[in-house]
N, C-alpha and C. Protein backbone atom coordinates (compact mmCIF):
# COMPACT_ATOMS: atom_id res chain seq x y z
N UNK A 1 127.57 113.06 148.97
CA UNK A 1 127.26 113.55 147.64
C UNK A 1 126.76 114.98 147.76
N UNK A 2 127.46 115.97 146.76
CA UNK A 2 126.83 117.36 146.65
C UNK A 2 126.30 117.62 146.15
N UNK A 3 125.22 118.61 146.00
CA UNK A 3 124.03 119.41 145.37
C UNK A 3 124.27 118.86 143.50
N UNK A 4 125.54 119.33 143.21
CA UNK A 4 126.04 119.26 141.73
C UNK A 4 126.00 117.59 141.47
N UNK A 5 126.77 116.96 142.38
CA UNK A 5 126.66 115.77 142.10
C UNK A 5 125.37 114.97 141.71
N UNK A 6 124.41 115.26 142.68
CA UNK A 6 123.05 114.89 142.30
C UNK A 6 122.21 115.31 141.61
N UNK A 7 122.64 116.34 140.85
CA UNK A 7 122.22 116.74 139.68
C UNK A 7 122.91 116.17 138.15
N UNK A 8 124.08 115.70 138.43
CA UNK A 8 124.53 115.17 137.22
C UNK A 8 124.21 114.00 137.24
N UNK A 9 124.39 113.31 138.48
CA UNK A 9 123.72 112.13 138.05
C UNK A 9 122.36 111.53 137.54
N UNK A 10 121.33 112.69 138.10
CA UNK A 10 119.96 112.55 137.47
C UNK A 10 120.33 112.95 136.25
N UNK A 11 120.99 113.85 135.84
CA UNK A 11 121.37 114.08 134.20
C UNK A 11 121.37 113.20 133.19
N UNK A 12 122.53 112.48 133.99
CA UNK A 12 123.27 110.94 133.27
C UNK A 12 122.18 110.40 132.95
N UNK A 13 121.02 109.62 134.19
CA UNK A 13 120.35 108.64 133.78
C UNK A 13 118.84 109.20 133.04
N UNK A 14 118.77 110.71 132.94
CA UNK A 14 117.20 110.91 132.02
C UNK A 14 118.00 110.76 130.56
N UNK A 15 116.74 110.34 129.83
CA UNK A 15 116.64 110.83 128.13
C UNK A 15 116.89 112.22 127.77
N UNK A 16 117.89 112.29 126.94
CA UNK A 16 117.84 114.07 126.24
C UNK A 16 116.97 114.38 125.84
N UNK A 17 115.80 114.02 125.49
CA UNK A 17 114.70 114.79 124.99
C UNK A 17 113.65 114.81 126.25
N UNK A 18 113.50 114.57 127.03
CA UNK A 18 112.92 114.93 128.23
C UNK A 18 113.41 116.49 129.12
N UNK A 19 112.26 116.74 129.30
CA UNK A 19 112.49 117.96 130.26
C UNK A 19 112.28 117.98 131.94
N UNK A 20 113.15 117.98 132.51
CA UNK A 20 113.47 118.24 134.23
C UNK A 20 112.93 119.42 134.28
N UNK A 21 112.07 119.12 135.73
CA UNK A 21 111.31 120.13 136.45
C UNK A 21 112.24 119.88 137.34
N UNK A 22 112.74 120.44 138.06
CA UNK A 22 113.18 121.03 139.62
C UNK A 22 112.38 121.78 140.81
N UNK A 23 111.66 121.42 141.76
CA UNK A 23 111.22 122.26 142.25
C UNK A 23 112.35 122.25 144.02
N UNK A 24 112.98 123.74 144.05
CA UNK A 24 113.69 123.37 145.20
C UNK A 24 113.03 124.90 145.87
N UNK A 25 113.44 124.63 147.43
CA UNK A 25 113.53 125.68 148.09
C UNK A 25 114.61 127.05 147.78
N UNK A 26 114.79 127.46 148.58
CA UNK A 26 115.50 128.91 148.51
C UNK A 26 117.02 128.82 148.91
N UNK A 27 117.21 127.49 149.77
CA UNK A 27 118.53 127.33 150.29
C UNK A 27 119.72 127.87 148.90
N UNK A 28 120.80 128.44 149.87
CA UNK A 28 121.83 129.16 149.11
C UNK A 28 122.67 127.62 148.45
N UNK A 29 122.83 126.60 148.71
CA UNK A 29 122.94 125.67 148.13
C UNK A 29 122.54 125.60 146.67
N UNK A 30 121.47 126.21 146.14
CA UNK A 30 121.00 125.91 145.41
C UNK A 30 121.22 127.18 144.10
N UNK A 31 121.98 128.24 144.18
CA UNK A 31 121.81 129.41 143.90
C UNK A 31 123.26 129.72 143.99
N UNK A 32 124.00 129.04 143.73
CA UNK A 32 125.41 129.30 143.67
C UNK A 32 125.72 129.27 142.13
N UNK A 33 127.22 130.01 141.97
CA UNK A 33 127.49 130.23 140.34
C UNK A 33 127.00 128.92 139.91
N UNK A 34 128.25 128.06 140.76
CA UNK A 34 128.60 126.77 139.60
C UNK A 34 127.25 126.07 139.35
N UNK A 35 125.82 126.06 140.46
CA UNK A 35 124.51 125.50 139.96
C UNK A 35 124.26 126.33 138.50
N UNK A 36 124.18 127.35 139.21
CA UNK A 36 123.59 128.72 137.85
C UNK A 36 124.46 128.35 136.56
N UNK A 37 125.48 128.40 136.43
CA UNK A 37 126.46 127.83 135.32
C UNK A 37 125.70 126.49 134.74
N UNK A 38 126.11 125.40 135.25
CA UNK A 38 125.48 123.86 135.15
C UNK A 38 124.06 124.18 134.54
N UNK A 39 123.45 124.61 135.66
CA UNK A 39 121.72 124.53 134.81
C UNK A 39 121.84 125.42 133.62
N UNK A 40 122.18 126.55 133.73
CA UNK A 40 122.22 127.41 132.43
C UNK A 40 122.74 126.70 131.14
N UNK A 41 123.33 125.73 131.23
CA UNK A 41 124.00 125.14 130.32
C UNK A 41 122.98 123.66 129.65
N UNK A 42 122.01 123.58 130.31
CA UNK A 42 121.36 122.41 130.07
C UNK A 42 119.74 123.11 130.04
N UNK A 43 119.07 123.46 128.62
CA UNK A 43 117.96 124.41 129.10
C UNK A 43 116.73 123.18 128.46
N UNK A 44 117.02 122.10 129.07
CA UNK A 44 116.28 121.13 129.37
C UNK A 44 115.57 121.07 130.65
N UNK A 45 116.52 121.63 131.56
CA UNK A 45 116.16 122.08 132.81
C UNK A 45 115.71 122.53 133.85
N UNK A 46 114.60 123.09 134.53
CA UNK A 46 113.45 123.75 134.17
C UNK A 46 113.86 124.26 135.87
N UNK A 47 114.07 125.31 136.58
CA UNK A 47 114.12 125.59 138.14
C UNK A 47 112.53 126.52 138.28
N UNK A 48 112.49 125.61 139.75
CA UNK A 48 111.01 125.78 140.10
C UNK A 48 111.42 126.76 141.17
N UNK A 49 111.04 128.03 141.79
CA UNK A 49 111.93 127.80 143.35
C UNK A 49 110.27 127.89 143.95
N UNK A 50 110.82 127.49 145.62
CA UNK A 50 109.29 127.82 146.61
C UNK A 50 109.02 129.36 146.80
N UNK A 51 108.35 129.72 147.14
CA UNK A 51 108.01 131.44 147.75
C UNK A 51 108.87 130.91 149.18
N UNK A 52 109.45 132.08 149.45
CA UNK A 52 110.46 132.35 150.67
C UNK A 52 109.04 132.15 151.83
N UNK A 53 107.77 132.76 151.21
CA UNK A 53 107.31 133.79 152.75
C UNK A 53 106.42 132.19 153.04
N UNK A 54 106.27 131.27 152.40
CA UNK A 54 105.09 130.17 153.20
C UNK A 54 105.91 128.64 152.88
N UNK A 55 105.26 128.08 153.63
CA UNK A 55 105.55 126.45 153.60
C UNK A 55 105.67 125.59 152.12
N UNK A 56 106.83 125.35 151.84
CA UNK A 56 106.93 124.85 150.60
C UNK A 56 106.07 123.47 150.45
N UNK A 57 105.70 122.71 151.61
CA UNK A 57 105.05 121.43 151.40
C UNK A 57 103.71 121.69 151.06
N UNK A 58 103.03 122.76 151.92
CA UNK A 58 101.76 122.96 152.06
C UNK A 58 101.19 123.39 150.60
N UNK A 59 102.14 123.78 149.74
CA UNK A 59 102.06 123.99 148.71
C UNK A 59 101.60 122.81 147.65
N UNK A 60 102.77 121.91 148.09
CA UNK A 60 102.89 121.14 147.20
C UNK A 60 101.90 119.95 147.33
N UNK A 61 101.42 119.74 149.02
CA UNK A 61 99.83 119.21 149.44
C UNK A 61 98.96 119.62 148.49
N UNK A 62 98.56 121.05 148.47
CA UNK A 62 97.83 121.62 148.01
C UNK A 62 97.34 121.37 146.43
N UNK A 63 98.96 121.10 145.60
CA UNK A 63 98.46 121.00 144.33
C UNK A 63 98.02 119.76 144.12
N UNK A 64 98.87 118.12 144.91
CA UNK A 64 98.22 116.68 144.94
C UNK A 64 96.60 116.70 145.24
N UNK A 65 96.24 117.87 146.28
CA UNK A 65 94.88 117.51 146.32
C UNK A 65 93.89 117.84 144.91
N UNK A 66 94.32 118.77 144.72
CA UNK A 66 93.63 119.15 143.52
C UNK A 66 93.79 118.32 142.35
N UNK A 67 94.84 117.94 141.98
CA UNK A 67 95.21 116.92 141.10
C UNK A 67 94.32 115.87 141.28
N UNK A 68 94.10 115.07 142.37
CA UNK A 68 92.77 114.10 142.88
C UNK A 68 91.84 114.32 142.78
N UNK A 69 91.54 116.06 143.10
CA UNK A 69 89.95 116.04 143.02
C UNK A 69 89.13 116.05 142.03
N UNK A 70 90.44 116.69 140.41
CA UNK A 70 90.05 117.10 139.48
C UNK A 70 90.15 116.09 138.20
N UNK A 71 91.56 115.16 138.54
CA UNK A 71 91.49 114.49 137.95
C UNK A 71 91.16 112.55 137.94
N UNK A 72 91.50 112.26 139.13
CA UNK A 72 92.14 110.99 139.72
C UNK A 72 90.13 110.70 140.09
N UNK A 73 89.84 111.58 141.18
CA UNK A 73 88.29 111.17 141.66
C UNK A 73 87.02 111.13 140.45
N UNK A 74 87.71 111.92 139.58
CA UNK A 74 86.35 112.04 138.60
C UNK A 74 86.37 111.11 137.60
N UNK A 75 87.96 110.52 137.21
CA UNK A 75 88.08 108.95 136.19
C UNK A 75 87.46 108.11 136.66
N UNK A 76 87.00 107.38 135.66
CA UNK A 76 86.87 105.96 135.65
C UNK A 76 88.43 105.02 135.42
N UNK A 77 89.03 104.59 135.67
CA UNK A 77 90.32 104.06 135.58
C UNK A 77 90.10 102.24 135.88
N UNK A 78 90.45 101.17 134.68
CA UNK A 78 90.30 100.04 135.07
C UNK A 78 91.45 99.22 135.12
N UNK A 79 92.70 100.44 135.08
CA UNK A 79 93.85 99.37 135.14
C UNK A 79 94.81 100.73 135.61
N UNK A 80 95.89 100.01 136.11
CA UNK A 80 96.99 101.23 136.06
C UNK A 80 97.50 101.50 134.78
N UNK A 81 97.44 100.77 133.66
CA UNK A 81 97.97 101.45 132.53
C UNK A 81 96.91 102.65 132.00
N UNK A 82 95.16 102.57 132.32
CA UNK A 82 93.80 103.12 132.09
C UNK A 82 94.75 104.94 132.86
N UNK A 83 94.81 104.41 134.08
CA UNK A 83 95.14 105.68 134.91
C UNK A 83 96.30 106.43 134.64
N UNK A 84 97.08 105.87 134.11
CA UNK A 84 98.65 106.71 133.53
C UNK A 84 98.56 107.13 132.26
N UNK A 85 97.46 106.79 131.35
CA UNK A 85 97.08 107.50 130.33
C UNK A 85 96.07 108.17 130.35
């Protein structure tokens, strides 16, 4: 399966009124017409890219922790439905 492919198929199965975040790296995979075409055409779509110059995970560590510290550690939460709202 190619880059495009797995993008239409997440297409297929979200709701049209929902908005896709994308967060990808820099790979040229990702930055080709026919992506640029496709996404341009769906501005539901949202492209995230990483910074070239640092670790795209360390990043993305970075924001889960904070997300925990700020939100997740300081709730009171008595159910998983308590915590997803």
């Amino acid at each position: 399966m190619g880059f495009l492919d797995f993008l239409k198929r997440i297409d297929a199965e979200m709701p049209d009124d929902l908005d896709v975040h994308l967060v990808l790296d820099n790979y040229a995979t990702h930055k080709t017409t026919t992506i640029k075409t496709w996404l341009a055409r769906r501005l539901h779509w949202h492209v995230h890219f990483t910074p070239t110059s640092t670790s795209w995970i360390n990043q993305v560590e970075r924001w889960f922790a904070e997300l925990t510290r700020k939100q997740l550690r300081r709730g009171v939460h008595r159910s998983t439905t308590a915590l997803e709202a």
